[in-house]
C-alpha atoms as a PDB file:
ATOM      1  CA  UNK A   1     237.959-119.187  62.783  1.00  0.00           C
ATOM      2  CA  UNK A   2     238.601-116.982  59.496  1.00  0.00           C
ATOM      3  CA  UNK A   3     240.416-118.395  56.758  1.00  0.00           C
ATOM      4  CA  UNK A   4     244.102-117.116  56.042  1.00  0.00           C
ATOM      5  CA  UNK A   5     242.895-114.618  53.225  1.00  0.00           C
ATOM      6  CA  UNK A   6     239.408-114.808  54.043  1.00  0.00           C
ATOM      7  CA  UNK A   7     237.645-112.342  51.686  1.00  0.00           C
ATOM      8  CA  UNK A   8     240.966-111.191  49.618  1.00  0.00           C
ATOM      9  CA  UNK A   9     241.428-110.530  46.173  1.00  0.00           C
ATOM     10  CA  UNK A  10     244.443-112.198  44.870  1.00  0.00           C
ATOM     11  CA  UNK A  11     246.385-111.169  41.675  1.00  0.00           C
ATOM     12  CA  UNK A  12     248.562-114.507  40.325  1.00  0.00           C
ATOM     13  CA  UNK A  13     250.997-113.695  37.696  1.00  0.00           C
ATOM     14  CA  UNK A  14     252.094-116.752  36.706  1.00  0.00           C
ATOM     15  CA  UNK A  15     253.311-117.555  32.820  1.00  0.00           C
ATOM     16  CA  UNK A  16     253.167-121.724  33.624  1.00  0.00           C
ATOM     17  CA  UNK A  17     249.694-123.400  34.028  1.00  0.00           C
ATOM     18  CA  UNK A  18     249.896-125.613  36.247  1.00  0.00           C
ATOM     19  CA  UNK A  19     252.190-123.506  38.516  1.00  0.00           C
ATOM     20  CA  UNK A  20     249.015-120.686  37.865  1.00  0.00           C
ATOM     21  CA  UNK A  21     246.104-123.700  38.910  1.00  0.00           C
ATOM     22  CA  UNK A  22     247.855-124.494  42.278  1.00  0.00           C
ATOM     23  CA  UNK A  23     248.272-121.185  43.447  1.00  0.00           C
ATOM     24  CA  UNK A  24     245.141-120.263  42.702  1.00  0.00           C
ATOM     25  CA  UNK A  25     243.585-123.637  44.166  1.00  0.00           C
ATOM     26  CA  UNK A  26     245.778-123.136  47.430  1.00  0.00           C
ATOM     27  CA  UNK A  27     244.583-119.257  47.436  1.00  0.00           C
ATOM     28  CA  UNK A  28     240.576-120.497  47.362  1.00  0.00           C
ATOM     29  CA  UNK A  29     241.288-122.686  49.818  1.00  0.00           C
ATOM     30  CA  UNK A  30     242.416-120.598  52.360  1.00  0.00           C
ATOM     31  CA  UNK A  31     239.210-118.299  51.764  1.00  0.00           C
ATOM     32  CA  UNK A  32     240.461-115.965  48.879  1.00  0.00           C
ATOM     33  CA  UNK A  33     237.036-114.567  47.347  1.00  0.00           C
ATOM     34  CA  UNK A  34     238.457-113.619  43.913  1.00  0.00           C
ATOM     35  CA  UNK A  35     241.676-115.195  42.422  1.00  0.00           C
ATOM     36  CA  UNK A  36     242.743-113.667  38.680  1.00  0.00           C
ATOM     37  CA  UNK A  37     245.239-115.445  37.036  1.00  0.00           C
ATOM     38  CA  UNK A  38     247.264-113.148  34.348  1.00  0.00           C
ATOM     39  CA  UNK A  39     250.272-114.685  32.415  1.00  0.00           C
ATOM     40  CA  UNK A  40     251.192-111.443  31.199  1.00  0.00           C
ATOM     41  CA  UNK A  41     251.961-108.313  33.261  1.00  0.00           C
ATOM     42  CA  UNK A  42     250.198-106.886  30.236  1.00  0.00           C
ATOM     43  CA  UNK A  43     246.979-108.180  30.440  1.00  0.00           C
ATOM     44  CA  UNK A  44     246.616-106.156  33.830  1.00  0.00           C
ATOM     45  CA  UNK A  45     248.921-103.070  32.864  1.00  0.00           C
ATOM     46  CA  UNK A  46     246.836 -99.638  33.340  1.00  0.00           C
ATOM     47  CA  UNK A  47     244.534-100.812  35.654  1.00  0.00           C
ATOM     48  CA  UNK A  48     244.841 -99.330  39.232  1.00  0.00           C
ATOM     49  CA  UNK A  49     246.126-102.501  41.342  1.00  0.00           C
ATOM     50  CA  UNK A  50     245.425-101.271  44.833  1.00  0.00           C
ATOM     51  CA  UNK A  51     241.718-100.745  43.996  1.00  0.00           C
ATOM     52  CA  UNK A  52     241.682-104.135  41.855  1.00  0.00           C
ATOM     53  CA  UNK A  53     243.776-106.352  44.054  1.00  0.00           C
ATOM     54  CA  UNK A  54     244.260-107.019  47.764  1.00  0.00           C
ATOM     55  CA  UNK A  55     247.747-108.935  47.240  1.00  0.00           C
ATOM     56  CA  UNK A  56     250.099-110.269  44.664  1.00  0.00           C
ATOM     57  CA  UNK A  57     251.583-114.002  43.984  1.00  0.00           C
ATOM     58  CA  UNK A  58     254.428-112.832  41.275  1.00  0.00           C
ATOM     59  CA  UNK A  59     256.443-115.109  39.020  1.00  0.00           C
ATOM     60  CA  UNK A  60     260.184-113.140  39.113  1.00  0.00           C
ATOM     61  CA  UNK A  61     260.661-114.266  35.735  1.00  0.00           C
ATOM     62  CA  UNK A  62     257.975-114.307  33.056  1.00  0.00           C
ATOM     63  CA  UNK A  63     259.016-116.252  29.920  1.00  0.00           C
ATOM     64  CA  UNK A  64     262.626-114.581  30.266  1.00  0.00           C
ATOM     65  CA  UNK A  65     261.807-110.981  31.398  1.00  0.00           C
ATOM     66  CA  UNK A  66     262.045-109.356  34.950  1.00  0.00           C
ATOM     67  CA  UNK A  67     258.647-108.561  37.076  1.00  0.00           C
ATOM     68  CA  UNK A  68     260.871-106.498  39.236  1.00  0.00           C
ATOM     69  CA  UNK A  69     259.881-103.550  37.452  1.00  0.00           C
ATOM     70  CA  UNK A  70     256.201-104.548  38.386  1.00  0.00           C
ATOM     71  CA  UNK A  71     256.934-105.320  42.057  1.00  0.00           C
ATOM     72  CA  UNK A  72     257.865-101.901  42.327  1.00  0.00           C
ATOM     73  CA  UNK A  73     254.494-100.885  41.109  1.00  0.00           C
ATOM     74  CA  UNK A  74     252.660-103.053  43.183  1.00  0.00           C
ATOM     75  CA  UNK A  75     255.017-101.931  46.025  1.00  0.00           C
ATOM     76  CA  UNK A  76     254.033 -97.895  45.677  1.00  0.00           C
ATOM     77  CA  UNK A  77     250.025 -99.104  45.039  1.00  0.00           C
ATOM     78  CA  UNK A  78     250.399-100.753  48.444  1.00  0.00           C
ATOM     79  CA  UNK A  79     249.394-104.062  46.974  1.00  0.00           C
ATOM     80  CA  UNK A  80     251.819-106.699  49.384  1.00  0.00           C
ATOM     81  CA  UNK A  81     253.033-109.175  47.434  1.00  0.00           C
ATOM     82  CA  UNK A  82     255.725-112.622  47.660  1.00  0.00           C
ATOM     83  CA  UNK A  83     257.421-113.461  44.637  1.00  0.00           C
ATOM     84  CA  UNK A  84     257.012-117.496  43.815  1.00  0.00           C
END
């Protein structure tokens, strides 16, 4: 039987560590192939999501500022994400 996100390509935005580990430990276990943690929706601004990522774990608030604006992107890319 496949794993949950068997295969997948998971984009964690995630400003607190440890917060950013389990997700990321919980994503390989349930068969993610590539996990990318980025604490900043910086370090992955410009890039084309929808070819980098197959889905999104977002952090609503990252140290004090909205990823609503981001959502949205991911949203238009086609890039499903859950906000955590």
């Amino acid at each position: 039987m496949p794993a949950l996100l068997d295969g997948l390509r998971i984009l964690v935005l995630e400003d607190e560590f440890l917060i950013a580990m389990d997700v990321e430990q919980l994503c390989r276990d349930h068969g993610a192939a590539e996990v990318t943690i980025a604490r900043e929706i910086v370090e992955i601004d410009g890039q084309a999501l929808s070819a980098r990522f197959d889905a999104a774990v977002v952090d609503l608030m990252l140290g004090g500022v909205s990823t609503l604006d981001f959502a949205a992107r991911l949203r238009s890319e086609g890039v499903p994400f859950v906000f955590a």
